[in-house]
Protein backbone atom coordinates (compact mmCIF):
# COMPACT_ATOMS: atom_id res chain seq x y z
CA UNK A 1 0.00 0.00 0.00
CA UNK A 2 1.26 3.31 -1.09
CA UNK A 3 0.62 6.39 1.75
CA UNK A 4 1.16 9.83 0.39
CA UNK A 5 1.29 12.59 3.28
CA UNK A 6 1.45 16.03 0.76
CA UNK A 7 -0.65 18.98 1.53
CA UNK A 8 -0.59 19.77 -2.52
CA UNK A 9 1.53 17.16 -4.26
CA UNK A 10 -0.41 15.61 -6.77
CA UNK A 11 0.73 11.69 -8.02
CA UNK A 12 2.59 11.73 -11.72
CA UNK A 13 0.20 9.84 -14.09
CA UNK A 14 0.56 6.18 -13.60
CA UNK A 15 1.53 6.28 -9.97
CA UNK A 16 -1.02 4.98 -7.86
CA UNK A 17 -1.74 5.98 -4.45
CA UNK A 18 -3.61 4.60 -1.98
CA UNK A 19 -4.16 7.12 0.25
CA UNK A 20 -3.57 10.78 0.48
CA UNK A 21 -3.78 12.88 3.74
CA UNK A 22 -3.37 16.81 2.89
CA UNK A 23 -3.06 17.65 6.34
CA UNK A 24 -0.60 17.26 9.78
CA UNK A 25 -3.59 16.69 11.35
CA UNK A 26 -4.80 13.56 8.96
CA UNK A 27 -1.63 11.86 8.36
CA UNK A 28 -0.77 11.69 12.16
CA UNK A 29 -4.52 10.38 12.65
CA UNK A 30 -3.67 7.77 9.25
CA UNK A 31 -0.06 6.53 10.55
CA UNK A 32 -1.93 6.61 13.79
CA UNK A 33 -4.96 4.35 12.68
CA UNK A 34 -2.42 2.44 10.39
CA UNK A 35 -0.12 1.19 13.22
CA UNK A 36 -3.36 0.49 15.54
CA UNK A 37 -4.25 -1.94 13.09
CA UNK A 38 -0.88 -3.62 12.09
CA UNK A 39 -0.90 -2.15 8.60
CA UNK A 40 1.96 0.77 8.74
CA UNK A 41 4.67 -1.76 8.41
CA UNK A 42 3.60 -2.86 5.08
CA UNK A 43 3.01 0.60 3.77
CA UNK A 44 5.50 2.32 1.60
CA UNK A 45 5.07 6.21 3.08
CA UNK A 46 5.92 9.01 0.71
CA UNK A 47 6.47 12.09 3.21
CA UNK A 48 6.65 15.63 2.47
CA UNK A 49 7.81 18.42 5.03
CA UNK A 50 5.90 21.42 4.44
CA UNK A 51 2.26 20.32 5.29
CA UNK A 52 0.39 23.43 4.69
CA UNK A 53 0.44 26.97 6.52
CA UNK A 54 1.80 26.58 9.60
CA UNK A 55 5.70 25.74 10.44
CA UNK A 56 4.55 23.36 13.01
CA UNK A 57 3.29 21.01 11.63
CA UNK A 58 5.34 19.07 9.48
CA UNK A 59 6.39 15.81 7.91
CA UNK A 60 9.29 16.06 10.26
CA UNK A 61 7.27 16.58 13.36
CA UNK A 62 5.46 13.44 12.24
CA UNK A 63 8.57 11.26 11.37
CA UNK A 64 9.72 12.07 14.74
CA UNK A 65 6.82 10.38 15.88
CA UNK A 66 7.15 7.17 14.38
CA UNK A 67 10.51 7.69 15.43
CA UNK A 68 9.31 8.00 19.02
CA UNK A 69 7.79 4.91 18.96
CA UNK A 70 10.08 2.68 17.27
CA UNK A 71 13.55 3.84 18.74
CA UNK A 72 12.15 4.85 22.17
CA UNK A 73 9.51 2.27 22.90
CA UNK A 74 10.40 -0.22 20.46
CA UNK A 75 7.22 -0.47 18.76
CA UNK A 76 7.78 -1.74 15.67
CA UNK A 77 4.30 -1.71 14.36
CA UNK A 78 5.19 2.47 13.80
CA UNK A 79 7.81 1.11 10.78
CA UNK A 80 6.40 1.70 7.85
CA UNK A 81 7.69 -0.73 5.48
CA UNK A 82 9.72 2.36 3.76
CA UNK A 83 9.70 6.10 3.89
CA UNK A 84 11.02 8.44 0.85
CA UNK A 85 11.00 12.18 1.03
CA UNK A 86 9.47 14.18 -1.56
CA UNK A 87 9.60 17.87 -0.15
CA UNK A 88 11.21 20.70 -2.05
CA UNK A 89 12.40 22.17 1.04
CA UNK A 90 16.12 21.45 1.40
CA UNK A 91 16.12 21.94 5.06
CA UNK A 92 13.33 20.01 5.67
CA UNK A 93 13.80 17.21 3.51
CA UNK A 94 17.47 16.64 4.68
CA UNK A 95 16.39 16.64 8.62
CA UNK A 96 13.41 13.98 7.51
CA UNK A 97 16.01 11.85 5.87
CA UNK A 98 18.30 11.96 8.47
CA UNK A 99 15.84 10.20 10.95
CA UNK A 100 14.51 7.75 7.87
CA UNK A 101 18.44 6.29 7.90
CA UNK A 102 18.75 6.13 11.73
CA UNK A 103 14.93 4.57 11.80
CA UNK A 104 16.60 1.92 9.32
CA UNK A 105 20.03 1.76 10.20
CA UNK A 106 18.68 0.22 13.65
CA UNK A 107 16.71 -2.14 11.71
CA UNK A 108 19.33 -4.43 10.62
């Protein structure tokens, strides 16, 4: 299953998508609902960082979530099977792919 959290990203033609959640709000409350039901860790999550108007609420504030949970209370079921950045911000994008190696590089 392919997870797209994007406030305005649209897929190219011929990429399919699952689900989309435009908001910080509804992809915490997806990854949330996801790892309640034992499904995150065979979704492939593409992550942006900018999730709308406010520089709160990001894809990093919600990869540090899921990093929360798997590196500080070992709950696995918060792993999505993989993560890949998609933001335009630079900034952003390299802090979320710094926690998508260490989320990985303690996986094996």
């Amino acid at each position: 299953m392919k997870v797209l959290i994007d406030d305005m990203r649209v897929p190219a033609e011929g990429v399919v998508i699952d689900i989309i959640a435009r908001t910080y709000d509804g992809g915490s409350a997806l990854l949330l609902a996801l790892a309640e039901t034992w499904t995150l860790p065979t979704v492939d999550l593409l992550l942006d960082h900018d999730l709308g108007e406010s520089n709160d609420d990001t894809g990093y504030k919600l990869i540090c979530m899921l990093e929360n949970e798997v590196l500080g209370h070992g709950n696995m079921n918060f792993l999505p099977k993989s993560i890949r950045c998609v933001s335009d911000n630079p900034v952003g994008a390299a802090r979320i792919r710094q926690v998508i190696e260490k989320l990985y590089k303690e996986r094996t």
